[in-house]
N, C-alpha and C. Protein backbone atom coordinates (compact mmCIF):
# COMPACT_ATOMS: atom_id res chain seq x y z
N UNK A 1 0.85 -1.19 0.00
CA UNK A 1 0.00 0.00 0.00
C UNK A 1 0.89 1.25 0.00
N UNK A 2 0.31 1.82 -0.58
CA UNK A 2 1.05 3.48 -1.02
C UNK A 2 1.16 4.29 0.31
N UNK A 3 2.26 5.11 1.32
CA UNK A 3 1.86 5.36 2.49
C UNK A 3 1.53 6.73 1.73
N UNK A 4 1.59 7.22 1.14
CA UNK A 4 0.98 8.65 0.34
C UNK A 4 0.17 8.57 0.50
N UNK A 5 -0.69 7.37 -0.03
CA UNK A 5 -2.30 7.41 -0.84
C UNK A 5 -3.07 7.22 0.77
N UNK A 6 -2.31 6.41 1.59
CA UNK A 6 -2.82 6.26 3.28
C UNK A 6 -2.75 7.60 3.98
N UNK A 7 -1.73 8.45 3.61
CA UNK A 7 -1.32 9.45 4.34
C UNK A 7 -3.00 10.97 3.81
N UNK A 8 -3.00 11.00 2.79
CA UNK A 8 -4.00 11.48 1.97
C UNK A 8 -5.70 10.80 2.24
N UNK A 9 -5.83 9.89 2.50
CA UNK A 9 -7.35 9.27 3.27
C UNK A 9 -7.16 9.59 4.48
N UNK A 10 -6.42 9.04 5.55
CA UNK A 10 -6.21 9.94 6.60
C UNK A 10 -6.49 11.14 6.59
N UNK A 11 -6.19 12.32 6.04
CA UNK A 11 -6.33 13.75 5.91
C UNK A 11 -7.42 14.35 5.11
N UNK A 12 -8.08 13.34 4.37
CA UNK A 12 -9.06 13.88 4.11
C UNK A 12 -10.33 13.66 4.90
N UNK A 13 -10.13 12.61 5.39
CA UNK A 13 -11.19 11.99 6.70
C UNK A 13 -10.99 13.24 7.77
N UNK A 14 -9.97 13.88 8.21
CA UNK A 14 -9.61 14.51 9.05
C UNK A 14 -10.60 16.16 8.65
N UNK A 15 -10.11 16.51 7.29
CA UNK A 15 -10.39 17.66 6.96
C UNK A 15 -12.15 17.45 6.86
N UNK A 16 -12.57 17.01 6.49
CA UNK A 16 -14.48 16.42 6.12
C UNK A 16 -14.53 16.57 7.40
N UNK A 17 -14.36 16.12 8.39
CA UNK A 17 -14.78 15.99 10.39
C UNK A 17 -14.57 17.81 10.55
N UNK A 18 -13.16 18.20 10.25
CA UNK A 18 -13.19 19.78 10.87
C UNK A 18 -14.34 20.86 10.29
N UNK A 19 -14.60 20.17 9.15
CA UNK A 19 -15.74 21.44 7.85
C UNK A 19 -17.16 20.90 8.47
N UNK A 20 -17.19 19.62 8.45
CA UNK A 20 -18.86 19.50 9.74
C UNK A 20 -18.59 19.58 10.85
N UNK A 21 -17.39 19.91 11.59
CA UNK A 21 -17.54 20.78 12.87
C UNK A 21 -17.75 22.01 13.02
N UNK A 22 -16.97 22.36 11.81
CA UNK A 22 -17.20 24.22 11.88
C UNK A 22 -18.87 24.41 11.26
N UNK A 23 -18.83 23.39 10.31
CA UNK A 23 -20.91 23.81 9.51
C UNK A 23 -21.70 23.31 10.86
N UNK A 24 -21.54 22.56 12.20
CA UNK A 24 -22.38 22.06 13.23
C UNK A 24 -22.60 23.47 13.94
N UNK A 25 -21.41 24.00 14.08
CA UNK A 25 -21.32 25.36 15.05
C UNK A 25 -21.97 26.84 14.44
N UNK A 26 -22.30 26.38 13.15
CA UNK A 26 -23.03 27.63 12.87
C UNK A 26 -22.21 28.37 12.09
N UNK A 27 -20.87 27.78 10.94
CA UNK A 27 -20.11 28.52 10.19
C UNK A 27 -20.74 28.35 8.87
N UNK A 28 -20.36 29.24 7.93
CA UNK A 28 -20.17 29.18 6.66
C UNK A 28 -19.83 28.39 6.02
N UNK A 29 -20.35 27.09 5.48
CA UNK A 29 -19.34 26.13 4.73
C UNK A 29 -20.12 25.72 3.41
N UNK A 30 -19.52 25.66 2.06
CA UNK A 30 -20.72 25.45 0.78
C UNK A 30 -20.55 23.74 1.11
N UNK A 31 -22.03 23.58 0.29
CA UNK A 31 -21.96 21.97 0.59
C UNK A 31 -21.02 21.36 -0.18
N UNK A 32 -20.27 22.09 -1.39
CA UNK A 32 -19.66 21.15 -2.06
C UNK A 32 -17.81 20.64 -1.22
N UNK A 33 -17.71 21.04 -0.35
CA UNK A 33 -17.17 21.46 1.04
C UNK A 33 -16.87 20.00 1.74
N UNK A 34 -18.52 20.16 1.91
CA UNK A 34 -18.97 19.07 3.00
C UNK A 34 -19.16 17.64 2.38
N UNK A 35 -19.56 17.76 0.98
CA UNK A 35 -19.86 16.55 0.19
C UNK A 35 -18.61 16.00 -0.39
N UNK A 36 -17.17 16.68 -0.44
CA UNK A 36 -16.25 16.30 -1.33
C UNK A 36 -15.52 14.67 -1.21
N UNK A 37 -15.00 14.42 -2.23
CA UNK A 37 -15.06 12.70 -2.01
C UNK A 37 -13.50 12.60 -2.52
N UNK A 38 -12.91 11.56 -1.92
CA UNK A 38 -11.53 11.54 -1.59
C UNK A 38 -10.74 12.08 -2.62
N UNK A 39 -11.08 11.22 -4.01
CA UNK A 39 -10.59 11.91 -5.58
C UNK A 39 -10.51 13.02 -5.36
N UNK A 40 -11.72 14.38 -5.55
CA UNK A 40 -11.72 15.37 -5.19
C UNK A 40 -10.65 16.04 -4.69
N UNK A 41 -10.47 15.53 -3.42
CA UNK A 41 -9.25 15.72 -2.44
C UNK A 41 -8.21 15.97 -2.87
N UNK A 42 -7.99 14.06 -3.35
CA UNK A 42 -6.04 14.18 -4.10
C UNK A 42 -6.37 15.01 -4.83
N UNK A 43 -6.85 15.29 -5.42
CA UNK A 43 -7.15 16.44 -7.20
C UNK A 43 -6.28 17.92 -6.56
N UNK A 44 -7.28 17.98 -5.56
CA UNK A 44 -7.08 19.53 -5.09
C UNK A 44 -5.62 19.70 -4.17
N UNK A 45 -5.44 18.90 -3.26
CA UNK A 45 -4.48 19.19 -2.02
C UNK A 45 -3.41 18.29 -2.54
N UNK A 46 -3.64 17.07 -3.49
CA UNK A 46 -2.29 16.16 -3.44
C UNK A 46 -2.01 15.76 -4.68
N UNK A 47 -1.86 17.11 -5.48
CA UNK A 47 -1.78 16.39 -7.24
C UNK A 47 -0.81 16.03 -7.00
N UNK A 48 0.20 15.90 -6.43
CA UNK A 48 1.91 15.51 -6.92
C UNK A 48 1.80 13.85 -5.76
N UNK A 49 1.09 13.50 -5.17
CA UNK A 49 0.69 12.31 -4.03
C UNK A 49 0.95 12.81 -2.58
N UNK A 50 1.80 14.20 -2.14
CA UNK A 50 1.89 14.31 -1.10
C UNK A 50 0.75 16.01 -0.78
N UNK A 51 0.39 15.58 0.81
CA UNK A 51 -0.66 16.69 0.51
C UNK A 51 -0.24 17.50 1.32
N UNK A 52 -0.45 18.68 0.73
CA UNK A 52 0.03 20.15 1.10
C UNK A 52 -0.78 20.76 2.28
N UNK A 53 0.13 20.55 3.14
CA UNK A 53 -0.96 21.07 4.44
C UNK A 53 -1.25 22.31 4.73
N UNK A 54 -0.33 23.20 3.94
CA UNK A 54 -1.03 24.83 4.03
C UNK A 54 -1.78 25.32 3.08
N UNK A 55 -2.07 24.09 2.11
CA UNK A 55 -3.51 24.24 1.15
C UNK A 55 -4.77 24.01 2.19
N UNK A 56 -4.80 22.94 2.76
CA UNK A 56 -5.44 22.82 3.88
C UNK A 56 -6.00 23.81 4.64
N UNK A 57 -5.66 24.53 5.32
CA UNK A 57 -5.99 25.87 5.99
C UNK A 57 -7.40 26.63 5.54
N UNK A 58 -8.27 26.81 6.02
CA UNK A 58 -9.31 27.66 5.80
C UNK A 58 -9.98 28.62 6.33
N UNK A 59 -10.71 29.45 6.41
CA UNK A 59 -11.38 30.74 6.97
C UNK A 59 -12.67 30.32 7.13
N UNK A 60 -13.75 30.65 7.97
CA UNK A 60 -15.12 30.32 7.71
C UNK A 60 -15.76 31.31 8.62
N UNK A 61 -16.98 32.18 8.27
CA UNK A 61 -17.48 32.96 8.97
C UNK A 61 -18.90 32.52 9.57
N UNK A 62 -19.41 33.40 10.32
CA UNK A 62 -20.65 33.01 10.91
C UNK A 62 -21.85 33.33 10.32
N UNK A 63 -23.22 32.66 10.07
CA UNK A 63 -23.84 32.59 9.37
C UNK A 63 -24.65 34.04 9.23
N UNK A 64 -24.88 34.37 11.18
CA UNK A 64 -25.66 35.23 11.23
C UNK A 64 -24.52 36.45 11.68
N UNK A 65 -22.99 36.27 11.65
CA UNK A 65 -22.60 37.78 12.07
C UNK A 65 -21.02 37.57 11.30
N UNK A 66 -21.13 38.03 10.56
CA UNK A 66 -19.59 37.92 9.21
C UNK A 66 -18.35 38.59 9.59
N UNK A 67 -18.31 39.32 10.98
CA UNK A 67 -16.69 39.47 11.73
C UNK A 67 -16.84 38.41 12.28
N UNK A 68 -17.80 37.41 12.92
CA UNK A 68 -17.34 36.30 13.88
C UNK A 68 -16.90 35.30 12.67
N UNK A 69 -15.16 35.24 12.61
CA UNK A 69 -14.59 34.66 11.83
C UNK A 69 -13.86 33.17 12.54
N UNK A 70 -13.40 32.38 11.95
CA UNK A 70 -12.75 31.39 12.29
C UNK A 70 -11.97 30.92 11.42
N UNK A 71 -10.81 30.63 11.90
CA UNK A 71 -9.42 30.11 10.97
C UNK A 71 -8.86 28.73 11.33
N UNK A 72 -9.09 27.61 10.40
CA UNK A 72 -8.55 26.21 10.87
C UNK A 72 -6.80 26.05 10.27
N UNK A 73 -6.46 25.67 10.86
CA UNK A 73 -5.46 25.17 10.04
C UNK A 73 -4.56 24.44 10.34
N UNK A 74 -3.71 23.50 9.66
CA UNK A 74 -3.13 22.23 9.45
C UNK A 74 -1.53 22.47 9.85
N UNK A 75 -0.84 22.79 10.98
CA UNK A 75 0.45 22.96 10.95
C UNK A 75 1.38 21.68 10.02
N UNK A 76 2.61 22.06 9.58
CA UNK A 76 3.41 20.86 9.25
C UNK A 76 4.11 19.84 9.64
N UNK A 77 4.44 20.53 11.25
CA UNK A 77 5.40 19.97 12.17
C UNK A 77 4.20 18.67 12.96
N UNK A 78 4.88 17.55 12.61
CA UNK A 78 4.88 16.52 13.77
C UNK A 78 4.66 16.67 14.76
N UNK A 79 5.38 17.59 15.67
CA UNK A 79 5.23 18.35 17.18
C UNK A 79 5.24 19.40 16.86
N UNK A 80 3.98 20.00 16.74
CA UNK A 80 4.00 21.40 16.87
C UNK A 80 4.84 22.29 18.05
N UNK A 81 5.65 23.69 17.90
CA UNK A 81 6.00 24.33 18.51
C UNK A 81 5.83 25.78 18.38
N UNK A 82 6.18 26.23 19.39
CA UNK A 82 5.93 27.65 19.48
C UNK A 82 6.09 28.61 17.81
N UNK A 83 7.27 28.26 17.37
CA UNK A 83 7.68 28.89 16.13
C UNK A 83 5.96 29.25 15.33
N UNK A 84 5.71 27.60 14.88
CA UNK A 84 5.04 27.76 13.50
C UNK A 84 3.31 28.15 14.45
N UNK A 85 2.88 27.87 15.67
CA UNK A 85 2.20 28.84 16.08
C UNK A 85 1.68 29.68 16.23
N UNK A 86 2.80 30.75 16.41
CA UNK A 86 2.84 31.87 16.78
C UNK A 86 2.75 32.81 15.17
N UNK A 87 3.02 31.44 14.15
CA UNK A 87 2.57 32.38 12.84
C UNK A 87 1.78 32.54 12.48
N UNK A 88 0.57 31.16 12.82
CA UNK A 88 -0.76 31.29 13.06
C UNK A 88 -1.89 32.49 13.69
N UNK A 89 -0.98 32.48 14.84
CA UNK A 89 -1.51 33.45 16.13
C UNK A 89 -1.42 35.02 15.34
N UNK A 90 -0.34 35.08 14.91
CA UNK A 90 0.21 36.60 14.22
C UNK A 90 -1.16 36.77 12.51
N UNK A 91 -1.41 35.62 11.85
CA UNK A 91 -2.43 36.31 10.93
C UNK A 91 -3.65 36.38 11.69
N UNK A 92 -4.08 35.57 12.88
CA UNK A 92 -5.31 36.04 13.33
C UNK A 92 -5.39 37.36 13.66
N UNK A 93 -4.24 37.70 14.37
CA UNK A 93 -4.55 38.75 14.47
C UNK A 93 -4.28 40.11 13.63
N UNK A 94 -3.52 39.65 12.73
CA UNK A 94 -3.33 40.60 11.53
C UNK A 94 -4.94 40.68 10.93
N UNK A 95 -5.43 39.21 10.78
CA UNK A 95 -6.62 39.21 9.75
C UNK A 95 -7.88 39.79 10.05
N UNK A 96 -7.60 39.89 11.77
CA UNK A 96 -8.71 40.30 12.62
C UNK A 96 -9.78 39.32 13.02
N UNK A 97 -8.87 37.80 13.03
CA UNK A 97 -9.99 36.97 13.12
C UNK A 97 -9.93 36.30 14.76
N UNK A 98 -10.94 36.22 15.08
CA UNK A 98 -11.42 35.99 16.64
C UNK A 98 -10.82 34.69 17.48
N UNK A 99 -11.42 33.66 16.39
CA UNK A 99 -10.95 32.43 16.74
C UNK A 99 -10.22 31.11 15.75
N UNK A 100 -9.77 30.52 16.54
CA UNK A 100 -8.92 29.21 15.38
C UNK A 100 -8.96 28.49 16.25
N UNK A 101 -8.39 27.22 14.92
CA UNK A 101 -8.25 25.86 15.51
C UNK A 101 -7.24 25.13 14.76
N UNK A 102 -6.60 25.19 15.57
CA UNK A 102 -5.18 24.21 15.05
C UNK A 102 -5.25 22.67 15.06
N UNK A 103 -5.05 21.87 13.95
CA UNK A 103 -5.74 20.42 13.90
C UNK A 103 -4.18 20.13 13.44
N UNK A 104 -3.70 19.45 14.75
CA UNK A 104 -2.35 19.22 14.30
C UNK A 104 -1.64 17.23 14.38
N UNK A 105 -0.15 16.99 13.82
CA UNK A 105 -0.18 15.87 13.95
C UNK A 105 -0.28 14.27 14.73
N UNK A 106 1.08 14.93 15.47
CA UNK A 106 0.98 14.10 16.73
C UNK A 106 0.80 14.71 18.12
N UNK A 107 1.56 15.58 18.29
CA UNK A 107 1.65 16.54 19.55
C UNK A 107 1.90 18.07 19.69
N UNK A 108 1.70 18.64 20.54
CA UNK A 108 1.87 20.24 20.86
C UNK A 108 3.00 20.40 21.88
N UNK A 109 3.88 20.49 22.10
CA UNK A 109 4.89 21.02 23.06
C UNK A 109 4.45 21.89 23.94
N UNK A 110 5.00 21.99 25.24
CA UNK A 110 4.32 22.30 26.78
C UNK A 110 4.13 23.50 26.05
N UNK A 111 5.46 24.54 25.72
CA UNK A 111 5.64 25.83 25.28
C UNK A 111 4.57 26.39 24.27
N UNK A 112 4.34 25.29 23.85
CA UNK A 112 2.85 25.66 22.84
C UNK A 112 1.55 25.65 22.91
N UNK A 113 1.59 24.65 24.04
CA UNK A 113 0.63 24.44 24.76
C UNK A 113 0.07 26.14 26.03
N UNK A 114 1.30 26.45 26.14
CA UNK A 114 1.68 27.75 27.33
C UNK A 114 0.98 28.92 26.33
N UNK A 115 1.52 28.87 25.31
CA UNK A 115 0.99 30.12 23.75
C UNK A 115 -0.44 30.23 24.01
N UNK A 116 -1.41 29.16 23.67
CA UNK A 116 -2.88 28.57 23.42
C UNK A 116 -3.00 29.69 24.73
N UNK A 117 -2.74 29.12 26.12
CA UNK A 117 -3.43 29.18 27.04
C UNK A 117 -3.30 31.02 27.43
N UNK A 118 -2.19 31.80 26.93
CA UNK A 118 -1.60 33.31 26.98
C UNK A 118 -2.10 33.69 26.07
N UNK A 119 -2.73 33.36 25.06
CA UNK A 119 -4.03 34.48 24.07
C UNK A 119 -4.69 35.76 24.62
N UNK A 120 -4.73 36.77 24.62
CA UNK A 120 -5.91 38.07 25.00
C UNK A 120 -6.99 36.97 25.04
N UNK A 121 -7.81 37.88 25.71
CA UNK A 121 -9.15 37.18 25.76
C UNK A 121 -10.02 37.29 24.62
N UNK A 122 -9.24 38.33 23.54
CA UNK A 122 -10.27 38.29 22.28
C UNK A 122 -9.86 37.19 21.24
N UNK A 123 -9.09 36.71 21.45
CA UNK A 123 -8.77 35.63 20.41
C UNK A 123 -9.15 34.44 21.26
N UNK A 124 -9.68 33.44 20.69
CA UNK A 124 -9.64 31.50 21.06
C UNK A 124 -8.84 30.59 20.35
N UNK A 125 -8.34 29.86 20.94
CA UNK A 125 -7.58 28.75 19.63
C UNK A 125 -8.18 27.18 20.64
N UNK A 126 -8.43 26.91 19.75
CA UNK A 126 -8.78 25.42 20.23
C UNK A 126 -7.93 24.26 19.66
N UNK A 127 -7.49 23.13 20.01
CA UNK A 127 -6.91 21.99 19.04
C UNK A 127 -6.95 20.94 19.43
N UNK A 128 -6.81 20.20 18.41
CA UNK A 128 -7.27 18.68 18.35
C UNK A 128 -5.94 18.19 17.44
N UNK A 129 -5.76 16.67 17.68
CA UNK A 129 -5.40 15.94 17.06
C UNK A 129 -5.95 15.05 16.06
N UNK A 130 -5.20 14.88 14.79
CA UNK A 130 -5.35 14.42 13.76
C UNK A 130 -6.58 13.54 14.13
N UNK A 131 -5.93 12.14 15.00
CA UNK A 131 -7.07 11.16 15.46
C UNK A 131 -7.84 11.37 16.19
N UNK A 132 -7.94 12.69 16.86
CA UNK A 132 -9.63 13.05 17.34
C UNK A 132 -10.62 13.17 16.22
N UNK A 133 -9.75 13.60 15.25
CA UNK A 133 -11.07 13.70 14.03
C UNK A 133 -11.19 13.16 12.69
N UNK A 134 -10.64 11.71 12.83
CA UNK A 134 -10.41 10.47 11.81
C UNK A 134 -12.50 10.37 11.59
N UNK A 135 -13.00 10.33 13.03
CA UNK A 135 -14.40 10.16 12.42
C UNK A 135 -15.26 11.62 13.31
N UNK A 136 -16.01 11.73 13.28
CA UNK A 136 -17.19 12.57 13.12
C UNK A 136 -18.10 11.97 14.38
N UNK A 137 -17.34 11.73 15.54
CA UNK A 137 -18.91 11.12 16.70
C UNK A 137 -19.73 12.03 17.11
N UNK A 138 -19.99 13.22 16.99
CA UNK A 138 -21.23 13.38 16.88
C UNK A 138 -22.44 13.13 15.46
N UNK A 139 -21.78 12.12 14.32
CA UNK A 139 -22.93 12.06 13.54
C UNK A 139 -23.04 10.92 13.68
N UNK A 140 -22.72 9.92 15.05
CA UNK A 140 -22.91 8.23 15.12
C UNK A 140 -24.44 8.18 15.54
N UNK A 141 -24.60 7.54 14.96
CA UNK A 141 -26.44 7.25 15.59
C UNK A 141 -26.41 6.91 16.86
N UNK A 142 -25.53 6.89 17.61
CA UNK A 142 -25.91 6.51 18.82
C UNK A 142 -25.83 7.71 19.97
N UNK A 143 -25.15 8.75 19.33
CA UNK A 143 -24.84 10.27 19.54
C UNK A 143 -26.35 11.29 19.21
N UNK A 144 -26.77 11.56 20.87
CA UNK A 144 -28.15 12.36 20.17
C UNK A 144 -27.37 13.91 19.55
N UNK A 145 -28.43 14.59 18.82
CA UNK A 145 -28.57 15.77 18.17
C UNK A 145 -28.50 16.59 19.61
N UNK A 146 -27.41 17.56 19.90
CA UNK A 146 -27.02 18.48 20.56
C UNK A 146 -27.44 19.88 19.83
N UNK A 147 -27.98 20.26 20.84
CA UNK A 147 -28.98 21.91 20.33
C UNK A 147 -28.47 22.74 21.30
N UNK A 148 -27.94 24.11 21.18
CA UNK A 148 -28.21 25.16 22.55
C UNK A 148 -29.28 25.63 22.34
N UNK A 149 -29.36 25.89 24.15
CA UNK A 149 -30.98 26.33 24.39
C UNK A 149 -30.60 27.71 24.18
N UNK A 150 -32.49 28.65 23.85
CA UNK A 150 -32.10 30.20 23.88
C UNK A 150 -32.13 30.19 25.29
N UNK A 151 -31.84 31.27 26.16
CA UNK A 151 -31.93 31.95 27.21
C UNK A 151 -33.58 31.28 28.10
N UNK A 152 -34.25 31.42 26.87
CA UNK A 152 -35.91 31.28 27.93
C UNK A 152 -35.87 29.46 28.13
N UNK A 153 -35.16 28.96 27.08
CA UNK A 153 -35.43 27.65 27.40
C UNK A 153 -34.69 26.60 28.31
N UNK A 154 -33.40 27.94 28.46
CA UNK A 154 -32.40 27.55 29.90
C UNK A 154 -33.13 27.47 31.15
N UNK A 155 -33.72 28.74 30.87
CA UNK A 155 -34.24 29.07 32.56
C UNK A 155 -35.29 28.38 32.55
N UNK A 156 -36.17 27.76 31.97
CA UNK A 156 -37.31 26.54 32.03
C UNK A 156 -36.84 25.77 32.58
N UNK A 157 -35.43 25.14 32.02
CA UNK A 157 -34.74 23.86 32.18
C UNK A 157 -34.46 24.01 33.79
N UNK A 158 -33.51 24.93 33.71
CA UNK A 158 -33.10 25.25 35.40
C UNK A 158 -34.20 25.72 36.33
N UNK A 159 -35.21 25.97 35.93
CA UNK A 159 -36.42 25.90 36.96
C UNK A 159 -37.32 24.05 37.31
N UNK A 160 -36.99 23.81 36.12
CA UNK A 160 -37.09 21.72 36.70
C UNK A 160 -36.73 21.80 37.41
């Protein structure tokens, strides 16, 4: 087996999980996005067999308010560190965008880990690993449909 062609299903399984996480939360995503099928994929991110992880990277805004922006993106490093981070960190805030999510390979280093947690309070970065998002468990049938309540249907709840 090709570890390219493995390395490329892997990552596209990965990237399909982050675009119906960000379309679950209420982002911007076209369906052709959400529907794309592995071919597709290599076509776009891995014409040469290896896939370009800063093709990867995307922007997605909010449905109902278009500054609430969000930036995913795919570092290169194995162990992420402070360096390639902090280059991340630097267009959010060049771009003016609020929040990200770094979907990285194997690990984050303490020091990078220290970055995430020293953000202003106007920026968020969230991250996951590759194999947190090989599948999609919130679309397992055995996973109910998660809704937030408005405000009136909190305080119903908390008056039970």
């Amino acid at each position: 087996m090709d570890p390219n062609n493995n390395e490329a299903t892997r990552l596209w399984r990965v990237f399909r999980t982050a675009h119906q996480m960000v379309h679950d939360r209420g982002y911007l995503v076209s369906q052709s996005e959400l529907d794309m099928d592995l071919d597709s994929f290599k076509r776009t991110f891995a014409p040469s067999g290896d896939v370009d992880r800063d093709q990867l990277t995307f922007v997605v805004q909010k449905k109902d308010d278009p500054t609430d922006q969000l930036l995913v993106f795919f570092p290169k490093d194995v162990s992420v560190g402070v360096k390639p981070l902090r280059v991340y960190v630097e267009r959010m805030a060049q771009q003016q965008i609020p929040k990200g999510v770094c979907i990285y390979q194997k690990s984050m280093t303490a020091s990078a880990n220290k970055v995430i947690q020293s953000l202003p309070s106007k920026h968020t970065l969230e991250s996951f690993q590759e194999n947190e998002l090989l599948v999609n468990i919130t679309h397992h049938v055995l996973v109910p449909k998660h809704e937030v309540l408005s405000p009136e249907e909190k305080a119903t709840l908390l008056q039970r």
